[in-house]
Protein backbone atom coordinates (compact mmCIF):
# COMPACT_ATOMS: atom_id res chain seq x y z
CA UNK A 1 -18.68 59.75 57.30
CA UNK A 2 -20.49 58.47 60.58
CA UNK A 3 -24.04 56.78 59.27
CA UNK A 4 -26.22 57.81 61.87
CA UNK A 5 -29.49 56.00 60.54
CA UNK A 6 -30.74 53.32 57.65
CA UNK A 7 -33.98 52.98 56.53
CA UNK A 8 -34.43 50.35 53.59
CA UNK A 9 -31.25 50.82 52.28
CA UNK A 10 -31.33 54.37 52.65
CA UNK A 11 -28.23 55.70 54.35
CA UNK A 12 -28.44 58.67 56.55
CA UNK A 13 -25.04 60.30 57.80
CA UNK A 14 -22.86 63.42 57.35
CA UNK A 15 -19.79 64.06 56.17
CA UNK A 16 -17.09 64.15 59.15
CA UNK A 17 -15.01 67.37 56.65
CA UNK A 18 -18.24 69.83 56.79
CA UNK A 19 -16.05 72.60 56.07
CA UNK A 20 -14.53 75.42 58.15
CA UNK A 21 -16.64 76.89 59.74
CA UNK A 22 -18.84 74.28 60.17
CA UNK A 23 -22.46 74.16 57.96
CA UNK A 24 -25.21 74.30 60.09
CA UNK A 25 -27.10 70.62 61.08
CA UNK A 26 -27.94 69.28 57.90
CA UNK A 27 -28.02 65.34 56.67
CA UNK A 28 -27.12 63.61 53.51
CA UNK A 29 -29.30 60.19 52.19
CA UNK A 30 -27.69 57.94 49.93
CA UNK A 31 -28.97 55.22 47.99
CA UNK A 32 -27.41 53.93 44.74
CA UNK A 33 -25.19 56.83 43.56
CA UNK A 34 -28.17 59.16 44.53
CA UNK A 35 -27.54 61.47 47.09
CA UNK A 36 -29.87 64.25 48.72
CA UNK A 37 -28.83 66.75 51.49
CA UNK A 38 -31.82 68.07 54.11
CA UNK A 39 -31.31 71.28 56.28
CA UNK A 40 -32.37 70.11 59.87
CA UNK A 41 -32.71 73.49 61.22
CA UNK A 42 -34.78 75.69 61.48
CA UNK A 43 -37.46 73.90 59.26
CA UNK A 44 -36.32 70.54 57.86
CA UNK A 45 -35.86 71.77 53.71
CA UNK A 46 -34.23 70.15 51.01
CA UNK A 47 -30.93 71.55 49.71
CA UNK A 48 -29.41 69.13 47.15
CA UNK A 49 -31.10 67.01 45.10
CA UNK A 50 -28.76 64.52 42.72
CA UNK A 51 -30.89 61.94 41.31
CA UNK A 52 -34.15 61.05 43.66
CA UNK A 53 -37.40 61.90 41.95
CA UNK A 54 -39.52 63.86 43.75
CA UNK A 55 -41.64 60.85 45.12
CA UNK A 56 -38.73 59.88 47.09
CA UNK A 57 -38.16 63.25 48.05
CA UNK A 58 -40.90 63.27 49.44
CA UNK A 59 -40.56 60.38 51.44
CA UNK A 60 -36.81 60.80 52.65
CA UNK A 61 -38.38 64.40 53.68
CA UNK A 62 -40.79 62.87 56.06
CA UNK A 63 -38.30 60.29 57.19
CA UNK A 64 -35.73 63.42 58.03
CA UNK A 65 -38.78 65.75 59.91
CA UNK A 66 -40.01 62.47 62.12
CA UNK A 67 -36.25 61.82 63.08
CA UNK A 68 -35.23 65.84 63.12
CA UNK A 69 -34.65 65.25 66.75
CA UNK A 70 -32.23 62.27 66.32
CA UNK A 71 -30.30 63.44 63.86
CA UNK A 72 -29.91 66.88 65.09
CA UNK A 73 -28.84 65.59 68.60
CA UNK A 74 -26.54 62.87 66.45
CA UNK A 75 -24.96 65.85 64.49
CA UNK A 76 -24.30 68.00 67.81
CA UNK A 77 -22.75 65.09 69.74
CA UNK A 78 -20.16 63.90 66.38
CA UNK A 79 -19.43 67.47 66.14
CA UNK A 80 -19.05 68.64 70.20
CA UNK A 81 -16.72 65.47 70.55
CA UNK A 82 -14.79 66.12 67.18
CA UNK A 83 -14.05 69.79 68.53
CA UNK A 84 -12.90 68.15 71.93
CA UNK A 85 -10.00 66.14 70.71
């Protein structure tokens, strides 16, 4: 599960077994056993929820839509090189 980003303890990554076929660019934040999961495209939305309160939803959802870029490229390059070998 490549982390692709940390923020204050926050871990930002995907899961390397996304399933066949493939989900489409999402991330996962963990922190503490908590663990949320944020579509990337084509808006940045929630999916999964297990444990945050919505404060920190908030928050990891403005962390994900400032770094959408990042972690959309991030996904496409793990993914395009994982396909390759």
């Amino acid at each position: 599960m490549p982390v692709v980003l940390r923020y204050q303890g926050y871990k930002f990554f995907f899961y390397s077994n996304e399933g066949n076929p493939l989900e489409p660019p999402h991330i996962h934040v963990r922190l503490a056993g908590k663990e949320a999961k944020f579509r990337l495209v084509p808006d940045v939305s929630v999916v999964r929820n297990d444990g945050f309160d919505a404060r920190t939803i908030r928050l990891l959802h403005e962390i994900v839509t400032v770094n959408r870029n990042f972690l959309e490229d991030e996904w496409h390059g793990y993914f395009t090189c994982k396909n390759l070998v």
